[in-house]
N, C-alpha and C. Protein backbone atom coordinates (compact mmCIF):
# COMPACT_ATOMS: atom_id res chain seq x y z
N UNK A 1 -25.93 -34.53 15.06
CA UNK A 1 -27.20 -35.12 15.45
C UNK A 1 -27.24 -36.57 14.99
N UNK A 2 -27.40 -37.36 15.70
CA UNK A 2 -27.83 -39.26 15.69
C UNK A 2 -28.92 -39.06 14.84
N UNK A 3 -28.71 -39.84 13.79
CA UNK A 3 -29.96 -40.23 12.93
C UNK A 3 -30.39 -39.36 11.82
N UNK A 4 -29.70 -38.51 11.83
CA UNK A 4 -29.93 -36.95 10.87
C UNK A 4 -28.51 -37.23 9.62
N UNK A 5 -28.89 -36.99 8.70
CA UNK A 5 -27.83 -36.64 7.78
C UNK A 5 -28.27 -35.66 6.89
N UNK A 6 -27.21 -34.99 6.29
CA UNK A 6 -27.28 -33.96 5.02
C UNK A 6 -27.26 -34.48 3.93
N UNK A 7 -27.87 -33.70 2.97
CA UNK A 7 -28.02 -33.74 1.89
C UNK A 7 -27.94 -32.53 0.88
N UNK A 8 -27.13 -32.71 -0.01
CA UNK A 8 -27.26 -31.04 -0.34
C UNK A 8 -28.12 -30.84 -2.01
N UNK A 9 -28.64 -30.18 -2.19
CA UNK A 9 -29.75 -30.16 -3.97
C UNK A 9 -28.92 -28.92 -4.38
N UNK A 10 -28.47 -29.48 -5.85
CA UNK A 10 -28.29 -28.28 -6.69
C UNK A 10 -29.09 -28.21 -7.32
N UNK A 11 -29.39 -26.84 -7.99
CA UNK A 11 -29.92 -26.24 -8.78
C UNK A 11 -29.67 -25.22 -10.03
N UNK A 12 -30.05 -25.09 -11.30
CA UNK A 12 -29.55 -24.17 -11.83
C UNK A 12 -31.04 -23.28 -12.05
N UNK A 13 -30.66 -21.94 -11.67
CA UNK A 13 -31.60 -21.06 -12.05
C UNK A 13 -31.24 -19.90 -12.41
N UNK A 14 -31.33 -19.44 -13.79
CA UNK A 14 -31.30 -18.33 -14.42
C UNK A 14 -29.62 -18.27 -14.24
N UNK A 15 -29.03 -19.19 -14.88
CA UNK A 15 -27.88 -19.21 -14.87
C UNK A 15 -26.85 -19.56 -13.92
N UNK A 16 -27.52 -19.02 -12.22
CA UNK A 16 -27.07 -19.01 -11.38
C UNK A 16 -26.95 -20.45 -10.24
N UNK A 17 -25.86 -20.97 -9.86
CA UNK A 17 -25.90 -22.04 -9.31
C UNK A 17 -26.07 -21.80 -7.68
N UNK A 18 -26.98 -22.32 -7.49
CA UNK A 18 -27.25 -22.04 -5.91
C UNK A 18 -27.70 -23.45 -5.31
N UNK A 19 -26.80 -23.10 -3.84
CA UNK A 19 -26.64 -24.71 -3.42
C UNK A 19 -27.83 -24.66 -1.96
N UNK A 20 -28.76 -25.16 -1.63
CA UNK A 20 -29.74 -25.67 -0.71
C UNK A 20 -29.32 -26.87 0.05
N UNK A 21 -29.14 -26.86 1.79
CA UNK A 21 -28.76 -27.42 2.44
C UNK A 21 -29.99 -28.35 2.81
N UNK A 22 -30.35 -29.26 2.80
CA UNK A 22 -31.76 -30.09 3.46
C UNK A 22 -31.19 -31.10 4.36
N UNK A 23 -31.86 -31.16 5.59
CA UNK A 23 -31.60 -31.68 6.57
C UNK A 23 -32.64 -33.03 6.50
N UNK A 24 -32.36 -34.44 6.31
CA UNK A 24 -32.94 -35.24 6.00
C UNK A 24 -32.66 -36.61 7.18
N UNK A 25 -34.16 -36.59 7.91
CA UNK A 25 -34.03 -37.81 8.89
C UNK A 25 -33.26 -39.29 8.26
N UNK A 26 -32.76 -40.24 8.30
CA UNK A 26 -33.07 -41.55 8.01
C UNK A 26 -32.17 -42.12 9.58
N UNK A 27 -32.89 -43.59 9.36
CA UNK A 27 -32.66 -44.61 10.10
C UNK A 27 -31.43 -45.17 9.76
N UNK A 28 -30.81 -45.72 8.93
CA UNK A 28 -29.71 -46.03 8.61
C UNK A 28 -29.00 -45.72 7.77
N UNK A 29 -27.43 -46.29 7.20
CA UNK A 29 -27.06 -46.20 5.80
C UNK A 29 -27.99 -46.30 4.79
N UNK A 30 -27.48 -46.06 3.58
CA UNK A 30 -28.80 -46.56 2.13
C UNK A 30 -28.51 -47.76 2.24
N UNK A 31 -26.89 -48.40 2.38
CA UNK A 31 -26.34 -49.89 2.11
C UNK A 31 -27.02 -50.51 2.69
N UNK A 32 -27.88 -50.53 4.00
CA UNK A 32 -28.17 -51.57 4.64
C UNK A 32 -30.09 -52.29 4.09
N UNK A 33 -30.17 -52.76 5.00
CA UNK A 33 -31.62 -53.05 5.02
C UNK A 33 -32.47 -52.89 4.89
N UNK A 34 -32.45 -51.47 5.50
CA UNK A 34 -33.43 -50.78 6.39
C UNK A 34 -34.13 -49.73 5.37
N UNK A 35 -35.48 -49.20 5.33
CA UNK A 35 -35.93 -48.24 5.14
C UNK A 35 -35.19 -46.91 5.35
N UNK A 36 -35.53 -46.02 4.51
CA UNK A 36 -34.90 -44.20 4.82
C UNK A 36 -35.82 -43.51 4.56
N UNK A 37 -35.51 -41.95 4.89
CA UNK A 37 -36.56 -41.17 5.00
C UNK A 37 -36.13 -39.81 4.12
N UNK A 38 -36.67 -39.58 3.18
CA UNK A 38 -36.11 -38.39 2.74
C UNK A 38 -37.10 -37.76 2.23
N UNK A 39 -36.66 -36.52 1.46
CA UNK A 39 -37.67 -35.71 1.24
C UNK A 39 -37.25 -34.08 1.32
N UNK A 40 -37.73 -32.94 0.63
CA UNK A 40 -37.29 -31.85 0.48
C UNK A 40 -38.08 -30.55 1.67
N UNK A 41 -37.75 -29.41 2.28
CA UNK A 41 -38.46 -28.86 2.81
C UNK A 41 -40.27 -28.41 2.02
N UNK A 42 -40.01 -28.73 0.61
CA UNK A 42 -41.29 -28.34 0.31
C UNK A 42 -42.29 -29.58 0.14
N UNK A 43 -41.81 -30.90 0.68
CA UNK A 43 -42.50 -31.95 0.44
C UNK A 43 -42.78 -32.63 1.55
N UNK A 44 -43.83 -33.64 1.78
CA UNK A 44 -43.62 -34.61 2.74
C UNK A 44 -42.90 -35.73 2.66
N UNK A 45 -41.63 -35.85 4.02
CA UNK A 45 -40.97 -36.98 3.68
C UNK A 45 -41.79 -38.68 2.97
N UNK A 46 -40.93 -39.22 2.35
CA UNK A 46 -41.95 -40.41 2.40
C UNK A 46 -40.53 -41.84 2.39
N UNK A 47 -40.67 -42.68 2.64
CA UNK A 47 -39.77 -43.72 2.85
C UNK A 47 -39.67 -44.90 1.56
N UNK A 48 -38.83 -44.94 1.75
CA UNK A 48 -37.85 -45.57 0.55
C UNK A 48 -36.66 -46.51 0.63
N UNK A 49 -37.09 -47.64 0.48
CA UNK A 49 -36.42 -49.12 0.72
C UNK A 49 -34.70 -48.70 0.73
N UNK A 50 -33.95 -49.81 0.96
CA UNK A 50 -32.26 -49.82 0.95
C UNK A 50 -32.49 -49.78 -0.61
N UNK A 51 -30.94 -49.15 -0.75
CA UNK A 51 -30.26 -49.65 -2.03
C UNK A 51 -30.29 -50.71 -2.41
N UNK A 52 -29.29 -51.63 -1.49
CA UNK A 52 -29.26 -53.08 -2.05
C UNK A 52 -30.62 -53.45 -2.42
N UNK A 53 -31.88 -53.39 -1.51
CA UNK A 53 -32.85 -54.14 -1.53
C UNK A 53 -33.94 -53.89 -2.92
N UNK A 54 -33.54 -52.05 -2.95
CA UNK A 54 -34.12 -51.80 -4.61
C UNK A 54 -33.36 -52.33 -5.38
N UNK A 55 -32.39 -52.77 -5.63
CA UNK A 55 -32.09 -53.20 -6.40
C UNK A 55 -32.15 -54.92 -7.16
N UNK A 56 -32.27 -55.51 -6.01
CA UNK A 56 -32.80 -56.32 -5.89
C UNK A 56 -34.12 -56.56 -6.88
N UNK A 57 -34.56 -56.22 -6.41
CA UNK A 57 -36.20 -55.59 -6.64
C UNK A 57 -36.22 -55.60 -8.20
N UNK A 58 -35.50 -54.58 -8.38
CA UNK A 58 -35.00 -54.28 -9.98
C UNK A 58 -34.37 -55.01 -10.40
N UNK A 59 -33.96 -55.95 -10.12
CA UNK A 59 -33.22 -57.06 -10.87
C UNK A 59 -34.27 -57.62 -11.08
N UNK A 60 -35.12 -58.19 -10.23
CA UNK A 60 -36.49 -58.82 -10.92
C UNK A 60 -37.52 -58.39 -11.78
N UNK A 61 -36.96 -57.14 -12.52
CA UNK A 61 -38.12 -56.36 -13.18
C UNK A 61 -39.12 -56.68 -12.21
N UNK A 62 -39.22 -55.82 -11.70
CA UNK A 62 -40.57 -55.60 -10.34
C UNK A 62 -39.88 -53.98 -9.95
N UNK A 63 -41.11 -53.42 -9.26
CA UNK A 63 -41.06 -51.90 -8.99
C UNK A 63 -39.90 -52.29 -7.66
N UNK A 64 -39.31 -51.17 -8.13
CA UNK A 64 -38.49 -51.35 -6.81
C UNK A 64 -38.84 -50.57 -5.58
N UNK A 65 -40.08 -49.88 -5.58
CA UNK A 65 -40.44 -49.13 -4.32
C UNK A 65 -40.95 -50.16 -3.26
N UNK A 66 -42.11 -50.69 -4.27
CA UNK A 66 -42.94 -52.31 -3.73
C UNK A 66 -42.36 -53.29 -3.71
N UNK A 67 -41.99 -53.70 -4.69
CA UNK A 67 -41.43 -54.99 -5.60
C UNK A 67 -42.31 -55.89 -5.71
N UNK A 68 -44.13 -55.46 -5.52
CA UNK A 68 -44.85 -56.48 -6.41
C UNK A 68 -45.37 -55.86 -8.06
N UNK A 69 -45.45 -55.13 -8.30
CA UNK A 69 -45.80 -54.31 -9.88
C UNK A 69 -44.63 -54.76 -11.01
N UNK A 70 -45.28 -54.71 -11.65
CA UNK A 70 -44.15 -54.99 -12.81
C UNK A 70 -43.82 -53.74 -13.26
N UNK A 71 -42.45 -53.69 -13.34
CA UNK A 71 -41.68 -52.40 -13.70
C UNK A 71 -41.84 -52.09 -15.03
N UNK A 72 -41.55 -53.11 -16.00
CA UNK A 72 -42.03 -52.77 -18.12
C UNK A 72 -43.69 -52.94 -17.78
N UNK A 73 -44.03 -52.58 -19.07
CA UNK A 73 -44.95 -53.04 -19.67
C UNK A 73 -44.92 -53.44 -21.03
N UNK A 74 -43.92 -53.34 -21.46
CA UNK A 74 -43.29 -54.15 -22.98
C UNK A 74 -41.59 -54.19 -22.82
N UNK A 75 -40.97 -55.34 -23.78
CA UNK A 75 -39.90 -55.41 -23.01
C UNK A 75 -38.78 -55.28 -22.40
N UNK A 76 -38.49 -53.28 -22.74
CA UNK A 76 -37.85 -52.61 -22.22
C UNK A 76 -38.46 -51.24 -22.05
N UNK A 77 -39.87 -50.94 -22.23
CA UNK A 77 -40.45 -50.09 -21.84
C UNK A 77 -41.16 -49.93 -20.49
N UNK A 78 -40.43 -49.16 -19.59
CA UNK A 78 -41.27 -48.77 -18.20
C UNK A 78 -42.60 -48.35 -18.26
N UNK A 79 -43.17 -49.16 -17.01
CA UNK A 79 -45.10 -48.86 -17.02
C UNK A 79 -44.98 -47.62 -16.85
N UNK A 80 -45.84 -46.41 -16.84
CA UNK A 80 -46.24 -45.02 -16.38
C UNK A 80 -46.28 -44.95 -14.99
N UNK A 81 -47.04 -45.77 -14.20
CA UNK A 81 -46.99 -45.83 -12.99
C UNK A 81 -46.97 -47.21 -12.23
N UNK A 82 -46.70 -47.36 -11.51
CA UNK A 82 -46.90 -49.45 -10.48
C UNK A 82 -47.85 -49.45 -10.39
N UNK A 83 -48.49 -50.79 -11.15
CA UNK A 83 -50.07 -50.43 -10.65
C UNK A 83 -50.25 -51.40 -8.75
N UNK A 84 -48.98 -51.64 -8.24
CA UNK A 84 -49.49 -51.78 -7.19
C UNK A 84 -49.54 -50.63 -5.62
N UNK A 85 -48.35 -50.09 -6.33
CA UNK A 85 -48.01 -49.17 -5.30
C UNK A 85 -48.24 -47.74 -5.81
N UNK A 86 -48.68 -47.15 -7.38
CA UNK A 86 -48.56 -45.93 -7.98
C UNK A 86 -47.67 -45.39 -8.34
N UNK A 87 -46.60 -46.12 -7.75
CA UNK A 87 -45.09 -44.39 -8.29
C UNK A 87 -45.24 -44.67 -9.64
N UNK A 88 -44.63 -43.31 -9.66
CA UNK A 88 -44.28 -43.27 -11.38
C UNK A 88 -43.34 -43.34 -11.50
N UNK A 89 -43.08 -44.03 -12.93
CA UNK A 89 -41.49 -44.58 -13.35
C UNK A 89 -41.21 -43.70 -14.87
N UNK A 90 -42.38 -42.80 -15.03
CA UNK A 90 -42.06 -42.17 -16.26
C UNK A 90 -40.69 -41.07 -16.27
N UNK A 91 -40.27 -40.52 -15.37
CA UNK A 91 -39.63 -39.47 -15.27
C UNK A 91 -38.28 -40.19 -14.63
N UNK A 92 -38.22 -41.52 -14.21
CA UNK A 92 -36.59 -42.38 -14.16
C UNK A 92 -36.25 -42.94 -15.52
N UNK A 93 -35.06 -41.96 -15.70
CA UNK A 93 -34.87 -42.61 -17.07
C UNK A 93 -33.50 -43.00 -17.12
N UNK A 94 -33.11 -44.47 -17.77
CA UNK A 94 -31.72 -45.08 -17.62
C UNK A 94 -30.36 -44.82 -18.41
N UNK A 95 -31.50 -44.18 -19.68
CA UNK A 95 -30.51 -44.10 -21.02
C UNK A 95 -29.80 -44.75 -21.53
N UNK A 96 -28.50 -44.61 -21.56
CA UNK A 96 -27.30 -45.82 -22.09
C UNK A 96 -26.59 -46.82 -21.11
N UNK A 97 -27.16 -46.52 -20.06
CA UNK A 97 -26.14 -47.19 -18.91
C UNK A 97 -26.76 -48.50 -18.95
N UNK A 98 -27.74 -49.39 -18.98
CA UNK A 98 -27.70 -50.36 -19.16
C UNK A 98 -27.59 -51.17 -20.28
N UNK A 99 -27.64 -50.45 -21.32
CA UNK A 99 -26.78 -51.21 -22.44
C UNK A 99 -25.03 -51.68 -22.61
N UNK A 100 -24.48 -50.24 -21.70
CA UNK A 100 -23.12 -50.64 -21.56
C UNK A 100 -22.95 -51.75 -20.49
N UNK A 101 -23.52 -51.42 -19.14
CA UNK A 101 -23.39 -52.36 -18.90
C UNK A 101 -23.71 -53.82 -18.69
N UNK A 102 -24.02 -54.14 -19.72
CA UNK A 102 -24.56 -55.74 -20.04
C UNK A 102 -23.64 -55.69 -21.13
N UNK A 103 -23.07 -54.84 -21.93
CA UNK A 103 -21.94 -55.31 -23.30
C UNK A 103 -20.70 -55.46 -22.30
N UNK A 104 -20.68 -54.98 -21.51
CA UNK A 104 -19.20 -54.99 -20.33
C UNK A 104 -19.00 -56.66 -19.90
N UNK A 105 -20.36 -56.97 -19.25
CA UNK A 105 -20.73 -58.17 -18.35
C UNK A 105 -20.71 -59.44 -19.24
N UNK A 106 -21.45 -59.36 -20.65
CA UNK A 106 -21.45 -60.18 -21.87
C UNK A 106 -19.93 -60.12 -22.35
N UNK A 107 -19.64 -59.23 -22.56
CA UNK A 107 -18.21 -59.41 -22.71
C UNK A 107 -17.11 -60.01 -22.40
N UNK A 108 -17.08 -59.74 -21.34
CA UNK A 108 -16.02 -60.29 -20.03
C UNK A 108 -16.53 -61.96 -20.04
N UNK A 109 -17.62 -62.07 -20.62
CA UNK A 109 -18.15 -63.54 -19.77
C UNK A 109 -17.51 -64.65 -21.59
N UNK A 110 -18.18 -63.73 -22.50
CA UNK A 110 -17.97 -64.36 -23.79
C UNK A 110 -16.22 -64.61 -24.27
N UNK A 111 -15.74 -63.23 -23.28
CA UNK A 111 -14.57 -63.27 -24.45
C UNK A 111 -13.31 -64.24 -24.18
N UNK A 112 -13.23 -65.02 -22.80
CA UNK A 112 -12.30 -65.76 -22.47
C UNK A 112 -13.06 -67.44 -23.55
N UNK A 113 -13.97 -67.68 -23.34
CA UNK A 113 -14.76 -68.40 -23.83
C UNK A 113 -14.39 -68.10 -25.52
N UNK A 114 -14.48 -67.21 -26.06
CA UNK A 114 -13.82 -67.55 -27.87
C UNK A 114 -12.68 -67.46 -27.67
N UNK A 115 -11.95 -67.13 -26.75
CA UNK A 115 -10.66 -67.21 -26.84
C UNK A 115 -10.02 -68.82 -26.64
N UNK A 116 -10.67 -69.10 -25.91
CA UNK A 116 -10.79 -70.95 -25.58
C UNK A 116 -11.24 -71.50 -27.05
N UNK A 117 -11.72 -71.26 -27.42
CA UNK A 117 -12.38 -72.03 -28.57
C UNK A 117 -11.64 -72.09 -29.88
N UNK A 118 -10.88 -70.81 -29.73
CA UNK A 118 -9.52 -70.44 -30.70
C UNK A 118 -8.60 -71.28 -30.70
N UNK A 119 -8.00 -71.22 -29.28
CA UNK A 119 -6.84 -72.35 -28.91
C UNK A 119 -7.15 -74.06 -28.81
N UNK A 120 -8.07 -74.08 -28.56
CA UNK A 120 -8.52 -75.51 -28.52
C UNK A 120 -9.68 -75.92 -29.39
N UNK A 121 -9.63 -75.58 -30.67
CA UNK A 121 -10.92 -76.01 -31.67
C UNK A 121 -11.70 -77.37 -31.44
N UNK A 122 -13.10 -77.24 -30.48
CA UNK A 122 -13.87 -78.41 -30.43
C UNK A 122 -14.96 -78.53 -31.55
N UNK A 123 -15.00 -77.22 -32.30
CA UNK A 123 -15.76 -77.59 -33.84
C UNK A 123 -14.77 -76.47 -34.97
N UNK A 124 -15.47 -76.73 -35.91
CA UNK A 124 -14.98 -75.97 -36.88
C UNK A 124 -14.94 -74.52 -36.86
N UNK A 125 -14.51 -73.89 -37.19
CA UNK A 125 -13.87 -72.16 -37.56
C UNK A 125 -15.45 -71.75 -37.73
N UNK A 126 -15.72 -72.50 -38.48
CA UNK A 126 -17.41 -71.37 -38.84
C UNK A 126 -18.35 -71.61 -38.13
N UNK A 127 -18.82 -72.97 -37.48
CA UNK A 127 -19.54 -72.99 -36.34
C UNK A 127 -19.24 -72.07 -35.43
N UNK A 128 -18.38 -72.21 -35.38
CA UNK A 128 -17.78 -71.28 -34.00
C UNK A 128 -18.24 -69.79 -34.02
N UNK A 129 -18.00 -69.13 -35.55
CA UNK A 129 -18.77 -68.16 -35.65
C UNK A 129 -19.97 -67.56 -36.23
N UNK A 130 -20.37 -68.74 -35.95
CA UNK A 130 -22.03 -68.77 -35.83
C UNK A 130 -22.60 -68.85 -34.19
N UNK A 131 -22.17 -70.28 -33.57
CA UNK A 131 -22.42 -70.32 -31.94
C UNK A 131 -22.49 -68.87 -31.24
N UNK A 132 -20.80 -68.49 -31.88
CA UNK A 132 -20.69 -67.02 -30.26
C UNK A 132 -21.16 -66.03 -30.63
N UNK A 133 -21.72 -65.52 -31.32
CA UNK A 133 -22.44 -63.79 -31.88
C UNK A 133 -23.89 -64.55 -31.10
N UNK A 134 -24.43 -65.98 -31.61
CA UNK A 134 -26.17 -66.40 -31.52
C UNK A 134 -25.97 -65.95 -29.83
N UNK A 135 -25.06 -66.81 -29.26
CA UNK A 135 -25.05 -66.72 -27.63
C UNK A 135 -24.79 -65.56 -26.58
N UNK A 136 -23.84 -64.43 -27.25
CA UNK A 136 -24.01 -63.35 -27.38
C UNK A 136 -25.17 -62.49 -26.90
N UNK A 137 -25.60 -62.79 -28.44
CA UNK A 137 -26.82 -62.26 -29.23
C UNK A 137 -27.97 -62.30 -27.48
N UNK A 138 -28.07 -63.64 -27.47
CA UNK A 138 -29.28 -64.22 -26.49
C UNK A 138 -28.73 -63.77 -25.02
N UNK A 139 -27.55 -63.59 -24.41
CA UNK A 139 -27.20 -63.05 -23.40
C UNK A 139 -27.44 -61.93 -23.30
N UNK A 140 -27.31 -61.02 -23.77
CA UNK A 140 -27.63 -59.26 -23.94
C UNK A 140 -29.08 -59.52 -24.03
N UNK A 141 -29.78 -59.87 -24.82
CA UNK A 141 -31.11 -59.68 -24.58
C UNK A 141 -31.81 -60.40 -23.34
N UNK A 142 -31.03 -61.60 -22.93
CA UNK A 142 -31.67 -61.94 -21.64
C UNK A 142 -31.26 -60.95 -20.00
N UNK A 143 -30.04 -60.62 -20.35
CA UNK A 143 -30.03 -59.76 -19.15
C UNK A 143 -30.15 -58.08 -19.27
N UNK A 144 -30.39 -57.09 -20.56
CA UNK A 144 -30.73 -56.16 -20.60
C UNK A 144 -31.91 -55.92 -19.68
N UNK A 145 -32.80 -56.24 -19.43
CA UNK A 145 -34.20 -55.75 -18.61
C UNK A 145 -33.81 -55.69 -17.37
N UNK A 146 -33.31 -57.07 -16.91
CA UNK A 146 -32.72 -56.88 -15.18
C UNK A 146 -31.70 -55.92 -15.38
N UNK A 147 -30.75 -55.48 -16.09
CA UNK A 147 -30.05 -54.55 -15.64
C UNK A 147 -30.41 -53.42 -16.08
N UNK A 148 -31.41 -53.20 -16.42
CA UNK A 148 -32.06 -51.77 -16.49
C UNK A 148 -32.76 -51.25 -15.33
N UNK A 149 -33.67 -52.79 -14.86
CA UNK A 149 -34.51 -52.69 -13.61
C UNK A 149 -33.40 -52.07 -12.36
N UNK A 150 -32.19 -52.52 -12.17
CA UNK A 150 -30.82 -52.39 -11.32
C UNK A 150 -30.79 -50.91 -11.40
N UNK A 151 -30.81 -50.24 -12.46
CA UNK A 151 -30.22 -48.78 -12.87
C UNK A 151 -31.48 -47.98 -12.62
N UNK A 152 -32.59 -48.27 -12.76
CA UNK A 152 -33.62 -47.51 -12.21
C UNK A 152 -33.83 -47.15 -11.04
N UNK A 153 -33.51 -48.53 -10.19
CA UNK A 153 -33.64 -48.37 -8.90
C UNK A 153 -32.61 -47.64 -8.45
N UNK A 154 -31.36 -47.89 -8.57
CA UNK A 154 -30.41 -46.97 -8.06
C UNK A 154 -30.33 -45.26 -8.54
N UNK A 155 -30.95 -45.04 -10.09
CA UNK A 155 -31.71 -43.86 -10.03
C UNK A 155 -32.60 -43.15 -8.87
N UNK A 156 -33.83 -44.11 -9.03
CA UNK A 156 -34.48 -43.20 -8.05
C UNK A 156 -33.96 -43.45 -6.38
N UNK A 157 -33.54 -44.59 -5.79
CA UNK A 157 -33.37 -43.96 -4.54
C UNK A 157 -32.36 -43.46 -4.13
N UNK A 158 -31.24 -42.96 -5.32
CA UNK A 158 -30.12 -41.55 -4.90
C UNK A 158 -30.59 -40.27 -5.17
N UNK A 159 -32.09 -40.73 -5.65
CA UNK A 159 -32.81 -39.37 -6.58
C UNK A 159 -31.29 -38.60 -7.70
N UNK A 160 -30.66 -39.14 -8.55
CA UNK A 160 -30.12 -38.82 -9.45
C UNK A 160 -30.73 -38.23 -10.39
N UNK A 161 -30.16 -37.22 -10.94
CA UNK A 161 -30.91 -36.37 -12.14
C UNK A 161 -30.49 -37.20 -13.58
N UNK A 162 -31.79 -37.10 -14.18
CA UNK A 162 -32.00 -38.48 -15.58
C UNK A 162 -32.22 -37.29 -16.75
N UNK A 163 -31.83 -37.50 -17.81
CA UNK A 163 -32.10 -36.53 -19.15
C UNK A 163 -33.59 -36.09 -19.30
């Protein structure tokens, strides 16, 4: 069927793993642009932006359903709900994944950079390790929030199961 894709929900109940087939309209890939449509036989579908575009979204700390609400309300704590659009963000939860990845991204970005600074000393030994932990330091905390906002969004619109 054009325009139809599967989706399949596991479940564990009473030990037993049982797999539920749901037949779920959307308009396009998630990759693209476009709005999708999903939703379970016991719910009403409701529509839900691209990937890329939630994410997006979430990179701006902004809700990624809307993307006018602010996604925290302190500065790595998610609001309860958007106060522009309502969803709730209490039950997307990111855990460790955006801490690793911003030590990955900080990493990769810092570590050719002391390695330069090793081979070619433009200040002294101890400046130096003072500068790269401070800059570090201020990189991880400046991009932890956007890449949490990133991991939320891609939480909820694969609907991934969160702790």
């Amino acid at each position: 069927m054009e325009g139809v894709t599967c989706q399949r929900s596991h479940s564990l109940i009473h030990s037993n793993l049982t797999e539920q087939l749901y037949i779920i309209p959307m308009s396009k890939d998630l990759l693209t642009d476009t709005a999708t449509t999903t939703g379970t036989p016991a719910s009403k579908p409701t529509l839900k932006p691209a990937l890329w575009a939630a994410i997006r979204k979430g990179l701006k700390s902004r809700c990624p359903d809307c993307g006018k609400g602010k996604l925290y309300r302190a500065y790595l704590k998610p609001v309860a709900t958007c106060s522009e659009c309502g969803h709730e963000w209490e039950n997307v939860r990111a855990d460790d994944g955006p801490a690793w990845a911003t030590m990955l991204i900080v990493g990769h970005l810092i570590g050719p950079i002391a390695v330069a600074m090793i081979l070619n000393p433009v200040m002294p030994l101890w400046a130096s390790l003072i500068v790269l932990p401070l800059i570090t330091f201020a990189m991880c905390l400046t991009l932890l929030p956007a890449i949490k906002g990133a991991f939320m969004a891609i939480l909820w619109i694969t609907d991934a199961p969160t702790s």
